[in-house]
Protein backbone atom coordinates (compact mmCIF):
# COMPACT_ATOMS: atom_id res chain seq x y z
CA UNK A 1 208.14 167.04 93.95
CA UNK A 2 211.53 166.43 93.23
CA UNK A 3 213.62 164.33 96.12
CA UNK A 4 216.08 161.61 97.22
CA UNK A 5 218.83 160.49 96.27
CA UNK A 6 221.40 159.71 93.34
CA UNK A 7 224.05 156.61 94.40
CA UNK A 8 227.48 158.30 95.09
CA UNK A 9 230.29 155.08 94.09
CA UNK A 10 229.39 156.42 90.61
CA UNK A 11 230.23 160.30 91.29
CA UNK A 12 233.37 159.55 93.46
CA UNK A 13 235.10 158.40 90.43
CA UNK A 14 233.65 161.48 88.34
CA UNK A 15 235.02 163.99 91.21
CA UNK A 16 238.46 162.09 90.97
CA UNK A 17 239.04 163.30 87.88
CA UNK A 18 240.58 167.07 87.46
CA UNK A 19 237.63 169.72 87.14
CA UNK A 20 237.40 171.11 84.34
CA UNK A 21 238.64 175.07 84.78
CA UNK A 22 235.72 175.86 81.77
CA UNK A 23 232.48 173.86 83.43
CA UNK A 24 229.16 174.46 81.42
CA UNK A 25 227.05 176.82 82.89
CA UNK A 26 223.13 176.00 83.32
CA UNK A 27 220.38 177.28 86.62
CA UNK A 28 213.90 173.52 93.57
CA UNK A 29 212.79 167.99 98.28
CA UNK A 30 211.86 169.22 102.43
CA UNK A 31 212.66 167.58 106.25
CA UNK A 32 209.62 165.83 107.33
CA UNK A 33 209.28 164.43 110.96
CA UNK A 34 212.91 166.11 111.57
CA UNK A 35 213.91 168.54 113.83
CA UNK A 36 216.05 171.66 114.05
CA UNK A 37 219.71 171.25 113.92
CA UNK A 38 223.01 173.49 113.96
CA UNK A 39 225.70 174.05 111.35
CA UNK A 40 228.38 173.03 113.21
CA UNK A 41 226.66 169.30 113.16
CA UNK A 42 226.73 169.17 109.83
CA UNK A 43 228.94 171.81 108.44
CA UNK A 44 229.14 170.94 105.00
CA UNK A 45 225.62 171.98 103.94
CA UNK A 46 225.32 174.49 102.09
CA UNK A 47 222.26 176.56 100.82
CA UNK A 48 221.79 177.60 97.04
CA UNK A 49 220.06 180.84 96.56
CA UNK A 50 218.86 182.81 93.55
CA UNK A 51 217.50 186.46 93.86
CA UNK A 52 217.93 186.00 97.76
CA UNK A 53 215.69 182.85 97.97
CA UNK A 54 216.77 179.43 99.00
CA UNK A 55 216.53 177.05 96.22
CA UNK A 56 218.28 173.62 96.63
CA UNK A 57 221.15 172.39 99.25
CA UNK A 58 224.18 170.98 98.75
CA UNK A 59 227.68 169.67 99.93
CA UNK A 60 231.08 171.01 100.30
CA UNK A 61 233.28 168.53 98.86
CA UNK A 62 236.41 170.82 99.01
CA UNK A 63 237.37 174.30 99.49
CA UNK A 64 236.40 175.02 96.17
CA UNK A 65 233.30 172.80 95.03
CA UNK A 66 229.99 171.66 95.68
CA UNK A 67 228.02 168.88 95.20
CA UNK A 68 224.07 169.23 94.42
CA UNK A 69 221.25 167.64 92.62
CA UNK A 70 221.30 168.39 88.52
CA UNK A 71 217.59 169.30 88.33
CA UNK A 72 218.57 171.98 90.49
CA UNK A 73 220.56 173.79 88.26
CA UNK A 74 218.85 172.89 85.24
CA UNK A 75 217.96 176.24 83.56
CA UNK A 76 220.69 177.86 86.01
CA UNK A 77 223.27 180.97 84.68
CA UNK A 78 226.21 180.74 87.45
CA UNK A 79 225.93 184.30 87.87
CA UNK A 80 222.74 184.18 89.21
CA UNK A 81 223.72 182.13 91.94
CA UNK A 82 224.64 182.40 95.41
CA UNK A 83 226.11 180.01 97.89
CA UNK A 84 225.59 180.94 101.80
CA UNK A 85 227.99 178.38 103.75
CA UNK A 86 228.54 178.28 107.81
CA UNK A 87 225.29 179.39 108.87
CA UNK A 88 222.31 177.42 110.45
CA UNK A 89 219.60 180.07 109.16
CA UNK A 90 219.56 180.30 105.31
CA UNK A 91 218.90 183.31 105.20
CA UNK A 92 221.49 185.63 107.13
CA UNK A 93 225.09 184.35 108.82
CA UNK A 94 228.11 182.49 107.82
CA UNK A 95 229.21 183.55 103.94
CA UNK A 96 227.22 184.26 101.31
CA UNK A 97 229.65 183.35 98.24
CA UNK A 98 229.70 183.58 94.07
CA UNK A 99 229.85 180.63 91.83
CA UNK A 100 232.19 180.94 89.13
CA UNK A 101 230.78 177.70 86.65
CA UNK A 102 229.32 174.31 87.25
CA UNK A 103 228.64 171.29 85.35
CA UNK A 104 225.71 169.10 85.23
CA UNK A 105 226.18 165.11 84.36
CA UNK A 106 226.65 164.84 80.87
CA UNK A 107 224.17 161.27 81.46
CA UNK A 108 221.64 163.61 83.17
CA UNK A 109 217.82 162.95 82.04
CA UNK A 110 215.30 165.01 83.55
CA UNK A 111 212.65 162.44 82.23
CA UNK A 112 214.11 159.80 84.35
CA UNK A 113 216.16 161.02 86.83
CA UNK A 114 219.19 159.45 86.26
CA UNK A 115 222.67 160.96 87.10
CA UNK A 116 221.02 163.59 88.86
CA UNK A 117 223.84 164.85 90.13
CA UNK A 118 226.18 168.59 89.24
CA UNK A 119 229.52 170.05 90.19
CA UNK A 120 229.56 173.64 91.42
CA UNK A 121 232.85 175.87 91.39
CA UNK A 122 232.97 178.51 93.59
CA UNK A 123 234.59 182.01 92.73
CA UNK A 124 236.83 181.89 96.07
CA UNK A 125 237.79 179.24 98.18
CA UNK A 126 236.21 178.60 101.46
CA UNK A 127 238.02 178.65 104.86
CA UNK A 128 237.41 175.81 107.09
CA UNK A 129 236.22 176.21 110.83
CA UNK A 130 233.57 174.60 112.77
CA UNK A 131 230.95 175.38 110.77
CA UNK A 132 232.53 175.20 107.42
CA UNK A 133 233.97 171.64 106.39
CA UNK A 134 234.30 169.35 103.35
CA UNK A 135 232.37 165.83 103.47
CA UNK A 136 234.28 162.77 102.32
CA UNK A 137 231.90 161.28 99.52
CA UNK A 138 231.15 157.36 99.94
CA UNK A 139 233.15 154.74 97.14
CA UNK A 140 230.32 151.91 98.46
CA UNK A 141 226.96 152.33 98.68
CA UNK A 142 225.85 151.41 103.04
CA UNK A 143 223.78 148.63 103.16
CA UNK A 144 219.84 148.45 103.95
CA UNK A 145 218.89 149.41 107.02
CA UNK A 146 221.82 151.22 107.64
CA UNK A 147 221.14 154.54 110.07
CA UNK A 148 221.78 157.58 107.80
CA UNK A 149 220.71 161.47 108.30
CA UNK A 150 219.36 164.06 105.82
CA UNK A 151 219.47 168.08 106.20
CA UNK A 152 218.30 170.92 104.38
CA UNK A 153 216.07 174.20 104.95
CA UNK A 154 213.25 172.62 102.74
CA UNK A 155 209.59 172.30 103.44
CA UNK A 156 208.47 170.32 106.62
CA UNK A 157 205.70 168.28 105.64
CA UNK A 158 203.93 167.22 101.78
CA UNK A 159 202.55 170.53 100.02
CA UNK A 160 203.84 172.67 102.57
CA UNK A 161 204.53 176.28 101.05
CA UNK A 162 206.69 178.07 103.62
CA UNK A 163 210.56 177.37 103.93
CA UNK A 164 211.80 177.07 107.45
CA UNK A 165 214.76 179.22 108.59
CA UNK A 166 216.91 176.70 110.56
CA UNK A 167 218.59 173.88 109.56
CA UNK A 168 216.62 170.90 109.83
CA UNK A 169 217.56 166.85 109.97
CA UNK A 170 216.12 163.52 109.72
CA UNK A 171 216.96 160.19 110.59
CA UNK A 172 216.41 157.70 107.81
CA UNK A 173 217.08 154.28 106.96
CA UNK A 174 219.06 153.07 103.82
CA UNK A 175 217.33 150.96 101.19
CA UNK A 176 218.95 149.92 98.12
CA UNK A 177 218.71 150.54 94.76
CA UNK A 178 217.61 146.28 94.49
CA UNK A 179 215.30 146.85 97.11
CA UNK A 180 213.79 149.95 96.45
CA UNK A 181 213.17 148.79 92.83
CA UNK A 182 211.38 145.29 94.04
CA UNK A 183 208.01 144.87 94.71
CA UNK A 184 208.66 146.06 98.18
CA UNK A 185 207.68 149.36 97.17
CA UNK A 186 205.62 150.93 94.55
CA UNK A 187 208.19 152.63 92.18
CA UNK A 188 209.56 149.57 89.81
CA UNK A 189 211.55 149.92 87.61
CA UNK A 190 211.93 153.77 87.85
CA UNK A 191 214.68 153.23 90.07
CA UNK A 192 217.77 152.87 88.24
CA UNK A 193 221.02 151.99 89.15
CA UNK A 194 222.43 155.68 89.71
CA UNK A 195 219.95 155.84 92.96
CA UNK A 196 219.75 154.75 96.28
CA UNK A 197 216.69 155.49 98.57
CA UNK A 198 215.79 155.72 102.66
CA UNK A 199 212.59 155.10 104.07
CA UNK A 200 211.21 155.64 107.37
CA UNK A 201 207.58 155.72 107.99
CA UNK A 202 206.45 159.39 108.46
CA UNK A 203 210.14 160.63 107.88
CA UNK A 204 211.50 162.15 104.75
CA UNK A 205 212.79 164.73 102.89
CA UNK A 206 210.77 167.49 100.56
CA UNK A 207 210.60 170.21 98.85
CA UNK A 208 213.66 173.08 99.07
CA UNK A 209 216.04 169.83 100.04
CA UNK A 210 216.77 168.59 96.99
CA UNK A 211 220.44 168.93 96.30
CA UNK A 212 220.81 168.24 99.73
CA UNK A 213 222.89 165.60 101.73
CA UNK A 214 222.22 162.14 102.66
CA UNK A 215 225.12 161.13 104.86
CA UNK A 216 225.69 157.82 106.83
CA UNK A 217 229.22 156.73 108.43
CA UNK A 218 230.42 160.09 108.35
CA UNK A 219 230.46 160.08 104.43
CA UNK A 220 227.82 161.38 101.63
CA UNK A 221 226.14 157.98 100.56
CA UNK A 222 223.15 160.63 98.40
CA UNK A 223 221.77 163.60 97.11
CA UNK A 224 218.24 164.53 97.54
CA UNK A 225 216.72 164.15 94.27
CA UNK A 226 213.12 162.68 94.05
CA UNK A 227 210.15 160.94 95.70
CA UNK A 228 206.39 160.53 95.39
CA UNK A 229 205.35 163.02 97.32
CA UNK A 230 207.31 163.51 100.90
CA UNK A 231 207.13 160.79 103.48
CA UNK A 232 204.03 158.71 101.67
CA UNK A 233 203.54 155.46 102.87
CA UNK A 234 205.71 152.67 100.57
CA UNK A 235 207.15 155.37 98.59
CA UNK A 236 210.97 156.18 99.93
CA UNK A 237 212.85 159.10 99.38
CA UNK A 238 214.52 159.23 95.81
CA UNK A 239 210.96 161.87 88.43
CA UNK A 240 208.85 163.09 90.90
CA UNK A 241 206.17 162.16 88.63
CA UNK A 242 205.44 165.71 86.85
CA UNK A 243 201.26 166.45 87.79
CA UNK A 244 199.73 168.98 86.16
CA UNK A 245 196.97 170.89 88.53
CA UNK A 246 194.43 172.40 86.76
CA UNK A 247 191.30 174.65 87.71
CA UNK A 248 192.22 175.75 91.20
CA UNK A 249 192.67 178.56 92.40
CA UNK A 250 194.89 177.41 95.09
CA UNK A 251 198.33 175.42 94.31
CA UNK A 252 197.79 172.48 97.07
CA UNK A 253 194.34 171.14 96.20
CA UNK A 254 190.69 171.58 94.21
CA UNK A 255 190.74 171.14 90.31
CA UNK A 256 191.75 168.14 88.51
CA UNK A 257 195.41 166.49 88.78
CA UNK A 258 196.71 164.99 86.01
CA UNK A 259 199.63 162.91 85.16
CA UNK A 260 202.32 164.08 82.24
CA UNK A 261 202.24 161.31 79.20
CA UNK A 262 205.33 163.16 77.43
CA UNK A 263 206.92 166.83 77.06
CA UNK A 264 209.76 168.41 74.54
CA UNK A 265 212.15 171.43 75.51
CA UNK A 266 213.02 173.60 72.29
CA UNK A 267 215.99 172.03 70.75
CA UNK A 268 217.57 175.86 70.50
CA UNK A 269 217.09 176.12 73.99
CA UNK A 270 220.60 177.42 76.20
CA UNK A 271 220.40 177.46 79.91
CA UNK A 272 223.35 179.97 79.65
CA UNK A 273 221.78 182.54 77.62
CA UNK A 274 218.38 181.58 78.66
CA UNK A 275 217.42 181.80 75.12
CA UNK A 276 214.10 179.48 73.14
CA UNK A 277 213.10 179.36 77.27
CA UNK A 278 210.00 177.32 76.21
CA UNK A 279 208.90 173.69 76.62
CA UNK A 280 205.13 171.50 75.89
CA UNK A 281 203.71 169.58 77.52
CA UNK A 282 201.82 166.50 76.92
CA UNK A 283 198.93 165.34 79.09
CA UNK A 284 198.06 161.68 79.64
CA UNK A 285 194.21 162.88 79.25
CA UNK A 286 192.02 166.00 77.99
CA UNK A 287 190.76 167.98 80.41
CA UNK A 288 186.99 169.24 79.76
CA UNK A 289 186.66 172.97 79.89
CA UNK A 290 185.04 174.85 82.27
CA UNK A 291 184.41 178.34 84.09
CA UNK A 292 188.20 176.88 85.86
CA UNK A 293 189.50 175.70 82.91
CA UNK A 294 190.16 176.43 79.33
CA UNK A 295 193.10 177.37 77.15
CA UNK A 296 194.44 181.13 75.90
CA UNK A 297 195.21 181.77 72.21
CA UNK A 298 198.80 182.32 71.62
CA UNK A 299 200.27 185.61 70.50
CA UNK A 300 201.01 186.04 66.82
CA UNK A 301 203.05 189.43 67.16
CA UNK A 302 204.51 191.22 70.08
CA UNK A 303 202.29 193.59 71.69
CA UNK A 304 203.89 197.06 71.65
CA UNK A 305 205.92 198.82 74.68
CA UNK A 306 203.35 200.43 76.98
CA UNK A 307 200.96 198.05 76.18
CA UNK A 308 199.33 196.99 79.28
CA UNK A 309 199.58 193.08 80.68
CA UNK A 310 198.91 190.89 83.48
CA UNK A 311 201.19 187.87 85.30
CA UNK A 312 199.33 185.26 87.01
CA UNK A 313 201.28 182.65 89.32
CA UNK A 314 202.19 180.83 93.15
CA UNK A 315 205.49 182.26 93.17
CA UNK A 316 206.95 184.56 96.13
CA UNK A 317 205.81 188.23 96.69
CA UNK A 318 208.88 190.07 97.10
CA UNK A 319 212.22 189.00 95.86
CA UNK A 320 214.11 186.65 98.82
CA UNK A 321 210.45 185.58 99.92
CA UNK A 322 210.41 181.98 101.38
CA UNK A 323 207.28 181.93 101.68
CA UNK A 324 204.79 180.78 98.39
CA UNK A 325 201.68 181.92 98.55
CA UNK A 326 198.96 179.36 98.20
CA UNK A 327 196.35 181.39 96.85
CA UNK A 328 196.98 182.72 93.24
CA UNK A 329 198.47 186.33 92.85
CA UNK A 330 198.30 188.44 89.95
CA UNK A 331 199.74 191.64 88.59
CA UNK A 332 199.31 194.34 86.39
CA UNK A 333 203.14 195.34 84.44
CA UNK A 334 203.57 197.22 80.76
CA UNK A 335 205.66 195.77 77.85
CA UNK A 336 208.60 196.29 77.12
CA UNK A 337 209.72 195.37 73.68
CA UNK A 338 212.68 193.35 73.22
CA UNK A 339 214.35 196.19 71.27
CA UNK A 340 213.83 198.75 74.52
CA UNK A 341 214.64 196.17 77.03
CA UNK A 342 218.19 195.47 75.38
CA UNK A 343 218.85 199.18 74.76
CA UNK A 344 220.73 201.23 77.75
CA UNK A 345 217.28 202.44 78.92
CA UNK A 346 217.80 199.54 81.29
CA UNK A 347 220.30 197.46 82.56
CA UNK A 348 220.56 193.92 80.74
CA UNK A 349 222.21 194.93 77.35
CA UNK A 350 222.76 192.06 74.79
CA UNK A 351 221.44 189.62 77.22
CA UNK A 352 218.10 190.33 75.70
CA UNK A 353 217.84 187.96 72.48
CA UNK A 354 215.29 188.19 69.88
CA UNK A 355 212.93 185.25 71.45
CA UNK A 356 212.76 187.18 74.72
CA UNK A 357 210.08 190.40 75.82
CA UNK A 358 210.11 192.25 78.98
CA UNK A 359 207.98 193.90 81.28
CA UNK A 360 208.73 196.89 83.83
CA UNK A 361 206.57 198.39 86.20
CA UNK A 362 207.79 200.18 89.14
CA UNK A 363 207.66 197.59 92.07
CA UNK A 364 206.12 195.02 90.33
CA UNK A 365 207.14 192.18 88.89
CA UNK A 366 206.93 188.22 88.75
CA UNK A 367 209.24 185.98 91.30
CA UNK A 368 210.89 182.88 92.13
CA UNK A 369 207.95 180.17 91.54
CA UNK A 370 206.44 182.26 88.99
CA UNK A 371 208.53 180.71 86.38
CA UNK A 372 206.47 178.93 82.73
CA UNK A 373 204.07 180.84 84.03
CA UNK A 374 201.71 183.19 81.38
CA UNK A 375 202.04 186.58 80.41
CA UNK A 376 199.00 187.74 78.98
CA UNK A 377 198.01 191.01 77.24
CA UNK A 378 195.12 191.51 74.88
CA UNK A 379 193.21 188.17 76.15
CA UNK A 380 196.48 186.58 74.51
CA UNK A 381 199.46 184.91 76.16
CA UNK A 382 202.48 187.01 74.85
CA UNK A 383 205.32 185.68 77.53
CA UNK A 384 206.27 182.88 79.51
CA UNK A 385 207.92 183.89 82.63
CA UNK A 386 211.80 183.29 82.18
CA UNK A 387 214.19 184.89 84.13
CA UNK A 388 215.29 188.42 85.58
CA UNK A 389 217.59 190.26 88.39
CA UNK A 390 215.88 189.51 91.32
CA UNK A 391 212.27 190.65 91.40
CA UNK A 392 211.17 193.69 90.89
CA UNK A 393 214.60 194.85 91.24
CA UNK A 394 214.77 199.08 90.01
CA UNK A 395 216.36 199.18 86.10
CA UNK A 396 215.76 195.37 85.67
CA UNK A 397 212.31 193.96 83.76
CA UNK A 398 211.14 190.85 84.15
CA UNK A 399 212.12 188.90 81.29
CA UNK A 400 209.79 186.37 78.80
CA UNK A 401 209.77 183.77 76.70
CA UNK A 402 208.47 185.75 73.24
CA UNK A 403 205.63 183.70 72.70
CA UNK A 404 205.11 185.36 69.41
CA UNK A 405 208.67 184.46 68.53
CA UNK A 406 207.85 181.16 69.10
CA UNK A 407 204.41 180.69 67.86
CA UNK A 408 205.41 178.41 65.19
CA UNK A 409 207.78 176.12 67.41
CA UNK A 410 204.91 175.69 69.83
CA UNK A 411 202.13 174.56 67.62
CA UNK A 412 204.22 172.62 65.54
CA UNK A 413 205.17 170.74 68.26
CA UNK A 414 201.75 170.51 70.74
CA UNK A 415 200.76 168.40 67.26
CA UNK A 416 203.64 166.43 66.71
CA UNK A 417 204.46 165.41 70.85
């Protein structure tokens, strides 16, 4: 559960600088024990949206950029992305704008944590009113204890599934990066010194805020970016540890839970392009198979177009949805080959690159939270879930990870990891 916050002294200096006109492109904490707000009290928030979902917040640092969380735009295309600015609800009001490029911190590690921070551009500058301002961002890091607020449309208490409409906030206290590190608390020395943390027993933020703004004194001191779990006693705001939950059929409890030892991204991989969309993981312990539990054979060639499929996963039910379900959904789609999805049969073109495979069936598809999840055809897994034009969206398949494609990258590295 990714959450608080990434020290700002270190990105006032980086925003100083001229942004660069040709930023890289690339593409999910909550408000716990907070309340509803307005826009208008906080009118730099902003909310990131893909395929009409909320995502991640964020703050207006000037009429042309924002300021969010890397991991939120990790995997992003700029294209995809919308920015709704001036409106309490998330979901209708104020302006819902394009982003031309952003930039994630060259320093970022998604292992770690550290420099979670990114630089959005917008495609047209903002006009200020009372619901639409800049923030000034903090050169010294407030000391502990001091009173500081957090905002965002994210989920309102640990595990939660459904996104709140309004604008919610939270006050927090500051802890430092010293003190959140010591023995204080229980995270050690996984606080580094890009992060600062809050922590106020039964208060927090969580999942949907990340991005989001911590401010105190009038200035943005953070940026949600991690925490172990959302307002869990000794654990402030701040890599989510990566779990793994196996064997249940529901997303927020049964089966086993088990902790990540290690995991590799394909070195070909490009967040623009989407292309090599395909990662392993490494488990700090076997599970034992079961009715619940046991692994899929991989594809060795690309089922053919018609060929009938099935996508499993917790993400939303129609595209825009806020709401994930907890119970596990599945549908039945048809391949499409990579050849047909690129041709003018539908609408992507030469976005479709030789390790990617579609699916299309009228008014169904995979969605937001759906993503690494399997595509399986034949009692094989042929796709990972990747990307696509909203969900379910007429002319536009849902696009895979070719697992066949891949096959040798995959096994050549679950041995080697």
């Amino acid at each position: 559960m990714f959450k608080f916050v990434v020290l700002f002294s270190v990105l006032a200096c980086a925003i100083a600088a001229t942004v660069p006109k040709g930023m890289l492109p690339q593409l999910d904490g909550r408000i716990v024990g907070g309340k509803p707000t307005t826009i208008e009290k906080t009118p730099w928030q902003i909310s990131l949206q893909r395929g009409g979902s909320h995502f991640c917040g964020g703050s207006l640092y000037d009429k042309n950029h924002i300021v969010t969380a890397a991991h939120c735009l990790q995997g992003a295309v700029a294209s995809q992305i919308k920015v709704r600015a001036g409106s309490t609800t998330w979901n209708d009001g104020g302006i819902l704008l394009d982003v031309a490029d952003f930039k994630i911190h060259e320093g970022y590690s998604s292992s770690i944590m550290i420099n979670d921070v990114a630089v959005i551009r917008l495609a047209s500058s903002v006009t200020y009113s009372s619901a639409i301002k800049n923030i000034e961002l903090a050169k010294k890091a407030p000391v502990d204890g001091a009173k500081a607020s957090v905002t965002g449309w994210g989920t309102l208490h640990s595990g939660g599934g459904t996104l709140p409409v309004t604008l919610q906030a939270v006050k927090v206290a500051m802890v430092s990066q010293e003190t959140c590190a010591s023995s204080a608390y229980g995270y050690g020395d996984s606080i580094l010194p890009t992060m600062i943390c809050t922590y106020t027993e039964g208060k927090d933020a969580c999942q949907g805020d990340s991005g989001g703004p911590l401010v105190s004194g009038g200035q943005l001191v953070g940026i949600v970016s991690w925490g172990e779990g959302c307002a869990f006693p000794n654990y402030p705001a701040v890599t989510s540890q990566l779990k793994v939950r196996a064997g249940s059929t529901t997303s927020n409890d049964g089966g086993i839970l088990l902790d990540v030892a290690d995991f590799k991204i394909h070195e070909g991989y490009n967040s623009d392009s989407m292309i090599n969309d395909v990662a392993v993981i490494r488990l700090a312990s076997s599970v034992t198979y079961s009715s619940a539990i046991k692994n899929i054979e991989l594809a060795k060639k690309a089922p053919v177009d018609g060929a009938k499929a099935s996508v499993t996963g917790w993400g939303a039910r129609h595209s825009g949805g806020a709401a994930l379900p907890v119970t596990l959904q599945a549908v039945k789609v048809a391949i499409v080959s990579q050849e047909t999805c690129a041709s003018s049969s539908y609408g992507y073109g030469d976005a479709i690159l030789p390790t990617m495979i579609c699916t299309y069936t009228e008014g169904k598809d995979a969605c937001q939270g759906d993503s690494g999840g399997p595509l399986v055809s034949g009692g094989q897994l042929v796709g990972i879930v990747s990307w696509g034009e909203g969900c379910a969206f007429p002319n536009y398949p849902g696009v895979y990870a070719d697992v066949a494609a891949l096959h040798t990258w995959i096994v050549n590295t679950a041995s080697s990891i």
